[in-house]
PDB file of N, CA and C in Angstrom:
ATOM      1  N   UNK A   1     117.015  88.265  30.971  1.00  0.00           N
ATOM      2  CA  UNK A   1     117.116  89.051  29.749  1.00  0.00           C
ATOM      3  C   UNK A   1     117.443  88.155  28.554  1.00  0.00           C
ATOM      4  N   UNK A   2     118.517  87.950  28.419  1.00  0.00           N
ATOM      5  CA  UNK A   2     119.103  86.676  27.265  1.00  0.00           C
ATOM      6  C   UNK A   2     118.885  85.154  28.293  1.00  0.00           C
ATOM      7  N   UNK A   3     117.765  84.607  27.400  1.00  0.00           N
ATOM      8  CA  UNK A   3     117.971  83.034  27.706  1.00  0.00           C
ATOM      9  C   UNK A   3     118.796  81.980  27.668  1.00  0.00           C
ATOM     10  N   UNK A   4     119.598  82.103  26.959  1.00  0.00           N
ATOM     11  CA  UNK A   4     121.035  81.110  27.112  1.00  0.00           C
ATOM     12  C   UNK A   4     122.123  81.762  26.519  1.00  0.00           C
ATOM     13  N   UNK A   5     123.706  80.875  26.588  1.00  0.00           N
ATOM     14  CA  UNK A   5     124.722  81.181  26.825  1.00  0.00           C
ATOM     15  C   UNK A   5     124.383  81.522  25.021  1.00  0.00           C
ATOM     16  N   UNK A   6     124.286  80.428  24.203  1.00  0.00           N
ATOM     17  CA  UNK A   6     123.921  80.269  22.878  1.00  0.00           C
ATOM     18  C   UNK A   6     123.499  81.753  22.060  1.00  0.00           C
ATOM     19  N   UNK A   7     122.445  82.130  23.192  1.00  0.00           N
ATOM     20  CA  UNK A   7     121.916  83.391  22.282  1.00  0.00           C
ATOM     21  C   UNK A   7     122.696  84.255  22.660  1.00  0.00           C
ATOM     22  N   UNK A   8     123.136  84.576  23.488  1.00  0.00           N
ATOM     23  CA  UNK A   8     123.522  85.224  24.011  1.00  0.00           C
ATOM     24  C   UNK A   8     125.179  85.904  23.023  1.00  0.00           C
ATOM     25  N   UNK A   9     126.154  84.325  22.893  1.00  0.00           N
ATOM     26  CA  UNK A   9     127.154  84.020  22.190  1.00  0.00           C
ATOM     27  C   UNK A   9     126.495  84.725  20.676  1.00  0.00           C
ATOM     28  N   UNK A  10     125.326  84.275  20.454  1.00  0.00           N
ATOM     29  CA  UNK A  10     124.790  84.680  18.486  1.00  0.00           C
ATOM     30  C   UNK A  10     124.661  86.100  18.710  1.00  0.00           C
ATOM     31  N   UNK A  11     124.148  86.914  19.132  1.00  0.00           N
ATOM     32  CA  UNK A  11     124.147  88.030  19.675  1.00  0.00           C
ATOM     33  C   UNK A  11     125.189  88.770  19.595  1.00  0.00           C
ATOM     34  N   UNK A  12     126.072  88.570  20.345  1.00  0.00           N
ATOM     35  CA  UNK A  12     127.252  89.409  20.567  1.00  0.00           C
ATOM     36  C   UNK A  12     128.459  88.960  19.525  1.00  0.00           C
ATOM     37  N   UNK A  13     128.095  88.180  19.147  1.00  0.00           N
ATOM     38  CA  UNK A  13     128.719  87.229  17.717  1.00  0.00           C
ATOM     39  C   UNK A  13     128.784  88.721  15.933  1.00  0.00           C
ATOM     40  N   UNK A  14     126.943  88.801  16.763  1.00  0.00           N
ATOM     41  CA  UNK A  14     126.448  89.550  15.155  1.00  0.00           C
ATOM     42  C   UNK A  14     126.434  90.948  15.731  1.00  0.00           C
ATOM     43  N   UNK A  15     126.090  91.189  16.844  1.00  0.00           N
ATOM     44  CA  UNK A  15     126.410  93.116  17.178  1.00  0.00           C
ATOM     45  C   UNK A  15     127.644  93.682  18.034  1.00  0.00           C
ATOM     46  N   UNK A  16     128.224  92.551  18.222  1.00  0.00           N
ATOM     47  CA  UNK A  16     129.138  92.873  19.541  1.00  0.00           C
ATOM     48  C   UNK A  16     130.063  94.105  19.205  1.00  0.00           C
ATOM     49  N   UNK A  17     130.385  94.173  17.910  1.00  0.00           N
ATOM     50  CA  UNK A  17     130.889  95.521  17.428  1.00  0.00           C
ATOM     51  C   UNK A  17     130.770  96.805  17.287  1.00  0.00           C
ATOM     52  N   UNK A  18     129.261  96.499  17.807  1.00  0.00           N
ATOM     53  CA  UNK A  18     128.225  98.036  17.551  1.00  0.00           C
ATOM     54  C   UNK A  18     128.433  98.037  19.398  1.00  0.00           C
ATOM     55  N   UNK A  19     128.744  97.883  20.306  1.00  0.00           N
ATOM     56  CA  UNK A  19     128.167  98.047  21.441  1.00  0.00           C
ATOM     57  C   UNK A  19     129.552  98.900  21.665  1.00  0.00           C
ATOM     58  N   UNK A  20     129.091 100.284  22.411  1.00  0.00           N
ATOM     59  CA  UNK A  20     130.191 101.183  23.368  1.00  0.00           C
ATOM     60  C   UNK A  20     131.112 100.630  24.276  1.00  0.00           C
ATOM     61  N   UNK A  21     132.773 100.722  23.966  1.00  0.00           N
ATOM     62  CA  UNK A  21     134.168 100.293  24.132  1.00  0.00           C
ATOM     63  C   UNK A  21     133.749  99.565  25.691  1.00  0.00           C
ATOM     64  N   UNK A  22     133.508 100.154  26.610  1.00  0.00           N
ATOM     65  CA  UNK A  22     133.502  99.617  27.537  1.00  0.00           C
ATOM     66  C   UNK A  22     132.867  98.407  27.963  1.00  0.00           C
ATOM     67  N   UNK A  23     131.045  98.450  27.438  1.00  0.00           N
ATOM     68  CA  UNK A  23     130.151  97.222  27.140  1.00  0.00           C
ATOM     69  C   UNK A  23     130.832  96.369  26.810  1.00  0.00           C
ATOM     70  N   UNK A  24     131.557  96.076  25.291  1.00  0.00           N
ATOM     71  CA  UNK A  24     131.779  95.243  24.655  1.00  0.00           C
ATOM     72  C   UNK A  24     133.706  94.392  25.478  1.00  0.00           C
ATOM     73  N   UNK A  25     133.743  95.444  26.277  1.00  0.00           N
ATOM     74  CA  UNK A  25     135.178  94.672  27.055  1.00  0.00           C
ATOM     75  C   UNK A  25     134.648  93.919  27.871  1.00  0.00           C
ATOM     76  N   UNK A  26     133.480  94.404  28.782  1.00  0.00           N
ATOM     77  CA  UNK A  26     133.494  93.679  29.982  1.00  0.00           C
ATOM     78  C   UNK A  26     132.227  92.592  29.780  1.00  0.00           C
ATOM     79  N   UNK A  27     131.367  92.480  28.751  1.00  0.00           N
ATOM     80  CA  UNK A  27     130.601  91.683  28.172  1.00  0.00           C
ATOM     81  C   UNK A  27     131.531  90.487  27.685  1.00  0.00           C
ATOM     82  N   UNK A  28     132.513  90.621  27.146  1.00  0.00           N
ATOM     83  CA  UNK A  28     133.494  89.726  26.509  1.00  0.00           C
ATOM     84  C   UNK A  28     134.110  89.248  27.695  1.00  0.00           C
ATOM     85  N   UNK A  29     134.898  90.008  28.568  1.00  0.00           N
ATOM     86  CA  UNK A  29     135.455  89.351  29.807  1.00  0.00           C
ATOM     87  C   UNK A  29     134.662  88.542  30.409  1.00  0.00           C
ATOM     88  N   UNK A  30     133.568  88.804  30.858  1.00  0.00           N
ATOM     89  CA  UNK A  30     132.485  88.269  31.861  1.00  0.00           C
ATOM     90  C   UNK A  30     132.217  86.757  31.165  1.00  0.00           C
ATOM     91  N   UNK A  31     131.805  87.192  29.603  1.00  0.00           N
ATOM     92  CA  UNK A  31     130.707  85.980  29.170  1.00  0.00           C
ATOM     93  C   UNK A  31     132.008  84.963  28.590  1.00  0.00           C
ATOM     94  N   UNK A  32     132.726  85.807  27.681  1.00  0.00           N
ATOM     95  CA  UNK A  32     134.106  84.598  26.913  1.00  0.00           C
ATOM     96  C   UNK A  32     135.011  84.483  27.477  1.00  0.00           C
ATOM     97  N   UNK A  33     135.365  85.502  28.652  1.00  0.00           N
ATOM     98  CA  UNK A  33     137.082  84.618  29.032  1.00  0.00           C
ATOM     99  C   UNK A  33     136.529  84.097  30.503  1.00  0.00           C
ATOM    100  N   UNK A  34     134.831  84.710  30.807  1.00  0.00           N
ATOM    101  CA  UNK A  34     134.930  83.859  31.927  1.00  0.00           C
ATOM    102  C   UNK A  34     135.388  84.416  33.508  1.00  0.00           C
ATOM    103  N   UNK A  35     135.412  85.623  33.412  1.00  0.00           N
ATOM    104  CA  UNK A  35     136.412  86.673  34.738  1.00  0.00           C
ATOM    105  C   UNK A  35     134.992  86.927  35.077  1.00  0.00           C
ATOM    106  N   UNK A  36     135.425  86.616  36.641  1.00  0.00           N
ATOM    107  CA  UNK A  36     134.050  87.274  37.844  1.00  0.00           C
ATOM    108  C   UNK A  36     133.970  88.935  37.829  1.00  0.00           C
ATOM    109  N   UNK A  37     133.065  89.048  38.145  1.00  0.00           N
ATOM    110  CA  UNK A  37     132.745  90.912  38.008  1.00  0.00           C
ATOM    111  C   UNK A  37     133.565  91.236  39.092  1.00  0.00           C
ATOM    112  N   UNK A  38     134.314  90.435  40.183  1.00  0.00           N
ATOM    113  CA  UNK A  38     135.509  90.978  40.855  1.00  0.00           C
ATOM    114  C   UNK A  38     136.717  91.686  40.480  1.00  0.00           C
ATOM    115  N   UNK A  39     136.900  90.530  38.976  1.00  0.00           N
ATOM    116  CA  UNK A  39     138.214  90.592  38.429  1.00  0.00           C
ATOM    117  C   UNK A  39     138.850  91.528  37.729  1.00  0.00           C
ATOM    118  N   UNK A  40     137.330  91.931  36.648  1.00  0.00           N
ATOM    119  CA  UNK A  40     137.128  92.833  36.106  1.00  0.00           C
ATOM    120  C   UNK A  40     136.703  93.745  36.531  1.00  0.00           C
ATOM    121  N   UNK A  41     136.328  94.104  38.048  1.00  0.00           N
ATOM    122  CA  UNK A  41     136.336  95.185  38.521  1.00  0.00           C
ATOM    123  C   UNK A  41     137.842  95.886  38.788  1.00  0.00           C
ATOM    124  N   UNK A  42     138.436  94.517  39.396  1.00  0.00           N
ATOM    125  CA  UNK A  42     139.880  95.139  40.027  1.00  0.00           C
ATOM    126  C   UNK A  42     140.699  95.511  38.922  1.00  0.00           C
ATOM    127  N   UNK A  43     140.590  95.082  37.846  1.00  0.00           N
ATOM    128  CA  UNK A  43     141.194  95.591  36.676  1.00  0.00           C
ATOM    129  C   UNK A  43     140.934  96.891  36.016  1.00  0.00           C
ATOM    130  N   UNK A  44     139.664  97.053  35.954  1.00  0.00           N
ATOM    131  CA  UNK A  44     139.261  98.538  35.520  1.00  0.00           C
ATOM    132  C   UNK A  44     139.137  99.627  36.485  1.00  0.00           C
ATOM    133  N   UNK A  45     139.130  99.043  37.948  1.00  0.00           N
ATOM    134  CA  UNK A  45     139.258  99.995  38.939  1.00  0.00           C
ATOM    135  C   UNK A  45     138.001 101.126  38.813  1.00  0.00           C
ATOM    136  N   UNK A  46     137.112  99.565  38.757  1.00  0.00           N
ATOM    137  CA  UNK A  46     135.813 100.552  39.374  1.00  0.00           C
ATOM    138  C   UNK A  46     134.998  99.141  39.909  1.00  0.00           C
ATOM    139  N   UNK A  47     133.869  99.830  40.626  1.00  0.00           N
ATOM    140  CA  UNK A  47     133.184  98.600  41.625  1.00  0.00           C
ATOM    141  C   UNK A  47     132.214  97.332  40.685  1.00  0.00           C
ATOM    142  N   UNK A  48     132.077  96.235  41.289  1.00  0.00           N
ATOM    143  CA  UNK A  48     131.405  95.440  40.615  1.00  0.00           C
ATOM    144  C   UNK A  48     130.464  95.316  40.184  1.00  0.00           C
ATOM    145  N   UNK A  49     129.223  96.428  41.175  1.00  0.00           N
ATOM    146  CA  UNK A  49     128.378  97.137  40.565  1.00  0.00           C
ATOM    147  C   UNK A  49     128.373  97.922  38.963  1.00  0.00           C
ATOM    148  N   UNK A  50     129.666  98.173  39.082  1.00  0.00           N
ATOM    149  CA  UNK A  50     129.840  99.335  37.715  1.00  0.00           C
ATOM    150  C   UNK A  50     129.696  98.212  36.657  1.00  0.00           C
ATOM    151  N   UNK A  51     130.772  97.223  36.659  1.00  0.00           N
ATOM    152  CA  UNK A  51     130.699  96.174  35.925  1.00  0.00           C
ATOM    153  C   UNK A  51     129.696  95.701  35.826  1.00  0.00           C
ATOM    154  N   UNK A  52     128.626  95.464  36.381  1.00  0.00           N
ATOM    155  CA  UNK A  52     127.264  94.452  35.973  1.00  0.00           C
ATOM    156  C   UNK A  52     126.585  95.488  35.598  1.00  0.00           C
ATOM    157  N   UNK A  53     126.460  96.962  35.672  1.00  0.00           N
ATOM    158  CA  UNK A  53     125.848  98.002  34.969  1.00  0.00           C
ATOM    159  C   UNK A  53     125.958  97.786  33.414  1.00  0.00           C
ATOM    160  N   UNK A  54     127.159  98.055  33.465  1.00  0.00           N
ATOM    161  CA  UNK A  54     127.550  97.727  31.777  1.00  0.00           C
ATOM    162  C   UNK A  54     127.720  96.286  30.903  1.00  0.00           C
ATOM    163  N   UNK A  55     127.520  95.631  31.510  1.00  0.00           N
ATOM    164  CA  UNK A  55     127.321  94.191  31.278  1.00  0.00           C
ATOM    165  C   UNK A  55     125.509  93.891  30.668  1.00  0.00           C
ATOM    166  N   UNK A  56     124.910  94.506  31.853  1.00  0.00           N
ATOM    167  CA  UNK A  56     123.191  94.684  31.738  1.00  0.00           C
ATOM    168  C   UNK A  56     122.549  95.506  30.457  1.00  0.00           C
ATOM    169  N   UNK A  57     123.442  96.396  30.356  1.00  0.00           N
ATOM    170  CA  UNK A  57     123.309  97.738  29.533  1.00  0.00           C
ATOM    171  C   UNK A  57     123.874  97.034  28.234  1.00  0.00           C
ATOM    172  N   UNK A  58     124.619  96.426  27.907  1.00  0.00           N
ATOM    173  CA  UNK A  58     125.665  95.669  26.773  1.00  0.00           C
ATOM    174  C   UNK A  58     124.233  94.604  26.071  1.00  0.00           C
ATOM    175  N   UNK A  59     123.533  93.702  26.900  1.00  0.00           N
ATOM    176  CA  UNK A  59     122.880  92.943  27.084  1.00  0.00           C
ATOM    177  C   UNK A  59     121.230  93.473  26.596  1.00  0.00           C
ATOM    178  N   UNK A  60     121.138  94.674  26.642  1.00  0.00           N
ATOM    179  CA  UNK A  60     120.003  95.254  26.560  1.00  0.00           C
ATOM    180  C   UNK A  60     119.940  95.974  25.049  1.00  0.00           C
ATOM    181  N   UNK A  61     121.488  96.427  25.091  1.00  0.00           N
ATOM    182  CA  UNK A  61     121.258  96.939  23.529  1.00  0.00           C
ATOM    183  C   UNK A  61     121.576  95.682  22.488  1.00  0.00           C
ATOM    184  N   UNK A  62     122.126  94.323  22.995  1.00  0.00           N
ATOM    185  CA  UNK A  62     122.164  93.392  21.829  1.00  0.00           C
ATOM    186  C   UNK A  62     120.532  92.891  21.770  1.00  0.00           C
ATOM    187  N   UNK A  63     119.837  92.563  22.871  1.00  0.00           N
ATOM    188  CA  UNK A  63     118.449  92.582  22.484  1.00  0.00           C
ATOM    189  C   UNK A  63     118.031  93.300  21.692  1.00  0.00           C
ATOM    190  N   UNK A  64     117.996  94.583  22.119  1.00  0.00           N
ATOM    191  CA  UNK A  64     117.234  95.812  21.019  1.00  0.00           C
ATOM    192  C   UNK A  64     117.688  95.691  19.834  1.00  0.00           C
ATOM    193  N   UNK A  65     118.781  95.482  19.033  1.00  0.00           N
ATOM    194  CA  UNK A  65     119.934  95.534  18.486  1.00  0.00           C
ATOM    195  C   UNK A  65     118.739  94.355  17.645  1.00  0.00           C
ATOM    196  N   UNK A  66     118.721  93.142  17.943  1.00  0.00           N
ATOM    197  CA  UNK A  66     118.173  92.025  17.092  1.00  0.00           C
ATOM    198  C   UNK A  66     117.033  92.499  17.121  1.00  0.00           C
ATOM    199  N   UNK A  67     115.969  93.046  18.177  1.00  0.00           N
ATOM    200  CA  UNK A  67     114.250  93.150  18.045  1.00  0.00           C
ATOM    201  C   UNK A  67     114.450  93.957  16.700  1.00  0.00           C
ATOM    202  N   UNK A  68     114.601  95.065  16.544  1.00  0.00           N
ATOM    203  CA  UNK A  68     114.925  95.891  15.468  1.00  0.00           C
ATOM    204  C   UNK A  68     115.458  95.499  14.052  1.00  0.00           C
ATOM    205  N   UNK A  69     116.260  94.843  13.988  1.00  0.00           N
ATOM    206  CA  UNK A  69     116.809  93.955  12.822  1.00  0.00           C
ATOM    207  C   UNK A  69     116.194  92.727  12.386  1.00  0.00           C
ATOM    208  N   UNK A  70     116.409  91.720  13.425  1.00  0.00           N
ATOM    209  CA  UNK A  70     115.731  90.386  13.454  1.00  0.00           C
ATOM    210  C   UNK A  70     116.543  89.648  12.495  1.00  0.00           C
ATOM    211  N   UNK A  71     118.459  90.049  12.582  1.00  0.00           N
ATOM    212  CA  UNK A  71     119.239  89.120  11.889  1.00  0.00           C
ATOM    213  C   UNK A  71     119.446  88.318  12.153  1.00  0.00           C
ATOM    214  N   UNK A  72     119.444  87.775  13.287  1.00  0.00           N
ATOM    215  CA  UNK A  72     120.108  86.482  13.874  1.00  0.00           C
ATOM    216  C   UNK A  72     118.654  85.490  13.845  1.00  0.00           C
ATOM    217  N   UNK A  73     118.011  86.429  14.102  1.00  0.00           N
ATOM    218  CA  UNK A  73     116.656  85.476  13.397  1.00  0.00           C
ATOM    219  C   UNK A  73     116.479  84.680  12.058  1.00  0.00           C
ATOM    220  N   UNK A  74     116.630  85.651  11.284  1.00  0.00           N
ATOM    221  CA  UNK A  74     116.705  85.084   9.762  1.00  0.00           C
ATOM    222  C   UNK A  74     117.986  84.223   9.534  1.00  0.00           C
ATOM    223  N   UNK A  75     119.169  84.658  10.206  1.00  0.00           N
ATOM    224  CA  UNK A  75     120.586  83.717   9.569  1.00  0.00           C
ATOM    225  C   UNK A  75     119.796  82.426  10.474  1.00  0.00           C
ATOM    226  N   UNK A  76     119.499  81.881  11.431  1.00  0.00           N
ATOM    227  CA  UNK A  76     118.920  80.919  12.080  1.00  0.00           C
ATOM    228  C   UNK A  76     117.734  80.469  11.424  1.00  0.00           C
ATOM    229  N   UNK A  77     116.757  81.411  10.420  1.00  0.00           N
ATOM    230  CA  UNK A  77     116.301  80.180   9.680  1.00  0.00           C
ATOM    231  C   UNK A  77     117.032  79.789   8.454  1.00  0.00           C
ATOM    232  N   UNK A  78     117.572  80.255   7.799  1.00  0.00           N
ATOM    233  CA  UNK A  78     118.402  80.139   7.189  1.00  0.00           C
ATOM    234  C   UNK A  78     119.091  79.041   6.960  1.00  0.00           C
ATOM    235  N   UNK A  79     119.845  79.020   8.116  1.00  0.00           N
ATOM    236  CA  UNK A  79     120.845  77.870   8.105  1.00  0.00           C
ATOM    237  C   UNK A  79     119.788  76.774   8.376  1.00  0.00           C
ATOM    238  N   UNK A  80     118.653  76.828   8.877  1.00  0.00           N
ATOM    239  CA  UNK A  80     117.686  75.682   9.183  1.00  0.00           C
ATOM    240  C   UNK A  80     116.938  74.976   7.788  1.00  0.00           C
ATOM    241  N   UNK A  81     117.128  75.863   6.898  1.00  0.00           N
ATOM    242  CA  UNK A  81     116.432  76.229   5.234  1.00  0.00           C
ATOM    243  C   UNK A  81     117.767  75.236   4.988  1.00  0.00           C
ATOM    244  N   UNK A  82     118.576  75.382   4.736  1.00  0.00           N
ATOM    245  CA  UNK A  82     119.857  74.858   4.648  1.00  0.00           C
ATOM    246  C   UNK A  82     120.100  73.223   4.396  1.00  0.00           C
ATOM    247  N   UNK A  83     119.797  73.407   6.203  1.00  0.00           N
ATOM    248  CA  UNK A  83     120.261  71.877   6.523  1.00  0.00           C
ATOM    249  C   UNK A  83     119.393  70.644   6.017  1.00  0.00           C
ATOM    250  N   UNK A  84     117.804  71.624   5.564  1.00  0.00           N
ATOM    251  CA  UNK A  84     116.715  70.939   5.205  1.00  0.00           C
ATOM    252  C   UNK A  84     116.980  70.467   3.284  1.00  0.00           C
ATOM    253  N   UNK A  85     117.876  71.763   2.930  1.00  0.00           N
ATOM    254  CA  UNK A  85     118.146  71.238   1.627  1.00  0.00           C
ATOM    255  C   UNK A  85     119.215  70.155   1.527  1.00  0.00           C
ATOM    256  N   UNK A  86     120.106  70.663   2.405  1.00  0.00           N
ATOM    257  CA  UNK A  86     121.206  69.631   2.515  1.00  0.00           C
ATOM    258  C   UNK A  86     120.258  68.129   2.762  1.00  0.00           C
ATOM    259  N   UNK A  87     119.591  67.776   3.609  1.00  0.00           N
ATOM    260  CA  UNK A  87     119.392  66.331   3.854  1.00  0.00           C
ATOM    261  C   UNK A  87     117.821  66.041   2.663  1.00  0.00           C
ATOM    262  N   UNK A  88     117.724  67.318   2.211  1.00  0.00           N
ATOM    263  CA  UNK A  88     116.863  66.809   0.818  1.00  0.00           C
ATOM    264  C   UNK A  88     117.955  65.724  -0.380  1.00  0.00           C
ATOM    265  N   UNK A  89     118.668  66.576  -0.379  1.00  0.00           N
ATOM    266  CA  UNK A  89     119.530  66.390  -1.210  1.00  0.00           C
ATOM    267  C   UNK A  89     120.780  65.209  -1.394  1.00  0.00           C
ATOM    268  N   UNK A  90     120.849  64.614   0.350  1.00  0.00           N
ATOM    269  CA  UNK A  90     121.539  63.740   0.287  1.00  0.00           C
ATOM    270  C   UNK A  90     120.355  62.304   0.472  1.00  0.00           C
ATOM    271  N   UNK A  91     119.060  62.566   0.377  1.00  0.00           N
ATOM    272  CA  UNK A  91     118.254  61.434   0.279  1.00  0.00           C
ATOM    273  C   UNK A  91     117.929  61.170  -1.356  1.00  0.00           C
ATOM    274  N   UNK A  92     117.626  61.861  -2.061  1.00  0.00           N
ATOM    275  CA  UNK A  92     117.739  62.173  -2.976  1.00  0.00           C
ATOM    276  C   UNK A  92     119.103  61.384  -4.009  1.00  0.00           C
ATOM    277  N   UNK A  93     119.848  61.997  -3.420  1.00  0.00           N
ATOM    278  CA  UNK A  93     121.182  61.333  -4.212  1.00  0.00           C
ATOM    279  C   UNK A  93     121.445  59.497  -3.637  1.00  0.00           C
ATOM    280  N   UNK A  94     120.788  58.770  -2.415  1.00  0.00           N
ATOM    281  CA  UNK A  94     120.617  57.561  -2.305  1.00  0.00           C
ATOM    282  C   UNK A  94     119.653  57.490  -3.221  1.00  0.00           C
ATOM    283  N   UNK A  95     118.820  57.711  -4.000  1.00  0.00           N
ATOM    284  CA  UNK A  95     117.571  57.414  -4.607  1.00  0.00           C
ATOM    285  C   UNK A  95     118.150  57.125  -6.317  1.00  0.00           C
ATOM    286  N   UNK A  96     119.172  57.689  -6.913  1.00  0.00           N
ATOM    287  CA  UNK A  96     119.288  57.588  -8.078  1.00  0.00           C
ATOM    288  C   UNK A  96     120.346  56.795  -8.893  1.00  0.00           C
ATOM    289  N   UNK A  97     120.836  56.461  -9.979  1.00  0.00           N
ATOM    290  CA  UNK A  97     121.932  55.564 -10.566  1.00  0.00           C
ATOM    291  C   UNK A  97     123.046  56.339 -10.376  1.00  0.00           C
ATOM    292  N   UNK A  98     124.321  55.843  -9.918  1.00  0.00           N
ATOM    293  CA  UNK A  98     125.427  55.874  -9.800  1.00  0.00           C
ATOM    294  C   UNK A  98     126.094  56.325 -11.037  1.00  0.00           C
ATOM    295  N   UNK A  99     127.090  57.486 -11.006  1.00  0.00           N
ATOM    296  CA  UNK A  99     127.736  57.693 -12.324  1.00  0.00           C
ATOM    297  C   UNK A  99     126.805  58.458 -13.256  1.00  0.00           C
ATOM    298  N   UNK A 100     125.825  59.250 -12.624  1.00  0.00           N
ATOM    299  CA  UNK A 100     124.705  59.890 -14.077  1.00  0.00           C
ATOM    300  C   UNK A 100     125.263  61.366 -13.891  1.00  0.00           C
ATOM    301  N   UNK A 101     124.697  61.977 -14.421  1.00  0.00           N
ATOM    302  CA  UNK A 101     124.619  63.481 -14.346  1.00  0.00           C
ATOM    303  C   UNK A 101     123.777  64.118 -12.991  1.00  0.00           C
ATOM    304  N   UNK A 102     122.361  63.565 -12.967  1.00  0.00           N
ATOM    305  CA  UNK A 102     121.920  63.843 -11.858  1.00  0.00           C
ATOM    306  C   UNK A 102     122.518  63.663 -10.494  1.00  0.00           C
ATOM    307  N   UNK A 103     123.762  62.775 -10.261  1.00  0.00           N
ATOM    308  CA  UNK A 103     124.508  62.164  -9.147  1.00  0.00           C
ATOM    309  C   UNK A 103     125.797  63.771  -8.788  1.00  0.00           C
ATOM    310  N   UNK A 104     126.218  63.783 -10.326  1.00  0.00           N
ATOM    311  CA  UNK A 104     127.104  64.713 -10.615  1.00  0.00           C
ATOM    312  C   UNK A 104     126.320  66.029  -9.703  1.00  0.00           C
ATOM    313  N   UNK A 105     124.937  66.369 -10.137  1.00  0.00           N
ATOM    314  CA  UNK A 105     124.592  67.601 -10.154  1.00  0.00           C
ATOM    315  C   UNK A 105     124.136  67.776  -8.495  1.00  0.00           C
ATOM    316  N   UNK A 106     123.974  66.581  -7.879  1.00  0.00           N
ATOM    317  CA  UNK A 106     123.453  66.687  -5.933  1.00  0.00           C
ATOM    318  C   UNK A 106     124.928  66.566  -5.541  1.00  0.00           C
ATOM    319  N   UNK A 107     126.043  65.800  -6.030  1.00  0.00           N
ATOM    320  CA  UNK A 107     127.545  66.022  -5.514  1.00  0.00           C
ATOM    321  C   UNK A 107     128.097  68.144  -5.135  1.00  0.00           C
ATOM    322  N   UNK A 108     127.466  68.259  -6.595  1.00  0.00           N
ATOM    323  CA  UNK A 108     128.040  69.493  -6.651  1.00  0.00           C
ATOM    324  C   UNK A 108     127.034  70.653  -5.590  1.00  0.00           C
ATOM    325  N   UNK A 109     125.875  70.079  -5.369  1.00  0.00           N
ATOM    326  CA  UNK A 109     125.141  70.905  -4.611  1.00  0.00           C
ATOM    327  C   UNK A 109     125.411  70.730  -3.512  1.00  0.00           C
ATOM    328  N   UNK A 110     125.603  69.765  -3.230  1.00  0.00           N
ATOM    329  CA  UNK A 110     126.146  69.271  -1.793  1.00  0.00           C
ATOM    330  C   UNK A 110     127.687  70.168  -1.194  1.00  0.00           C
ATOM    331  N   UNK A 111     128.579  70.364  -2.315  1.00  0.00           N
ATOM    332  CA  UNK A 111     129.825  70.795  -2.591  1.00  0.00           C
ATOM    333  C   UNK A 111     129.262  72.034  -2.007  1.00  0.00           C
ATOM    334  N   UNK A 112     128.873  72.447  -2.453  1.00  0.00           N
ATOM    335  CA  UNK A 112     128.218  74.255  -2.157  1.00  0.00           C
ATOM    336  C   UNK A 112     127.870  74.472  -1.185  1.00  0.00           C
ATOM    337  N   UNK A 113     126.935  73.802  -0.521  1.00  0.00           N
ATOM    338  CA  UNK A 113     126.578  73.781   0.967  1.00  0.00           C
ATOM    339  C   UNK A 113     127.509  73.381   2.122  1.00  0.00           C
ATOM    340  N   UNK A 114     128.436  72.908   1.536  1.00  0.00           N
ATOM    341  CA  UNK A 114     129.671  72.425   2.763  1.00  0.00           C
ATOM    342  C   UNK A 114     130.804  73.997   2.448  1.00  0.00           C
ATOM    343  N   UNK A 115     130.716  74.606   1.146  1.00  0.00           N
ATOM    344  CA  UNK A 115     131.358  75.492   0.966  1.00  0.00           C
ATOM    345  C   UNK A 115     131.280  76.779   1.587  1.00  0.00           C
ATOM    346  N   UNK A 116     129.867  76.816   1.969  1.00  0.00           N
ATOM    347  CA  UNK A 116     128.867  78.233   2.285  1.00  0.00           C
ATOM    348  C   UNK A 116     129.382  77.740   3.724  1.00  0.00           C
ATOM    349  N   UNK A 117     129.500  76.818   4.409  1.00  0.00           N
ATOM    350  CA  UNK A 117     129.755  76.470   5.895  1.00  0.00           C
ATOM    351  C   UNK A 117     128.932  76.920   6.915  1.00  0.00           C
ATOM    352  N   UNK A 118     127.621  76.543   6.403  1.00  0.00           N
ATOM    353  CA  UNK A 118     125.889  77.120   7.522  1.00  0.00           C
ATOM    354  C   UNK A 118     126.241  76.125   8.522  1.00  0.00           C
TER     355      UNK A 118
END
């Protein structure tokens, strides 16, 4: 269903809030603290089956959740738009005289992009 830990993490990062109380506990247990569907079975006092139900189900609506939106899509090009201005910008600023305005004006752009924190 989800191809890596990564998407998976961006995912539940950007909807994990929208997903029903239970999804979003045992999605979090399982994937961030790391507890076997044993653990979190014996804790919620239901079978491990139940747990990978709602784990699957958690997993299915953060898919749908992005097909439908396609945010984590766009913040991912985004930040890719980004990093491309950022290293425009720091080639750019090797290219010109020291102490000008133009030096001033890629410092400060640069400033912005470390500010925004993509």
């Amino acid at each position: 269903m989800i191809d890596s830990i990564y998407q998976r993490s961006l995912l539940f990062d950007f909807f994990g809030d929208l997903l029903p109380e239970k999804q979003y506990k045992y999605f979090d247990l399982y994937y961030n603290e790391n507890l076997s569907l044993r653990e979190i079975a014996e804790s919620a006092g239901i079978t491990r089956q139940g747990v990978h139900y709602y784990i699957l189900r958690a997993e299915k609506s953060l898919v749908m959740m992005e097909e439908k939106t396609g945010v984590v899509e766009k913040w991912l090009d985004n930040r890719t738009q980004l990093e491309h201005i950022k290293s425009v910008a720091n080639e750019l600023s090797e290219s010109i005289e020291p102490d000008t305005k133009s030096e001033m004006l890629i410092n400060k752009l640069l400033g912005l992009l470390e500010e925004i924190n993509y």
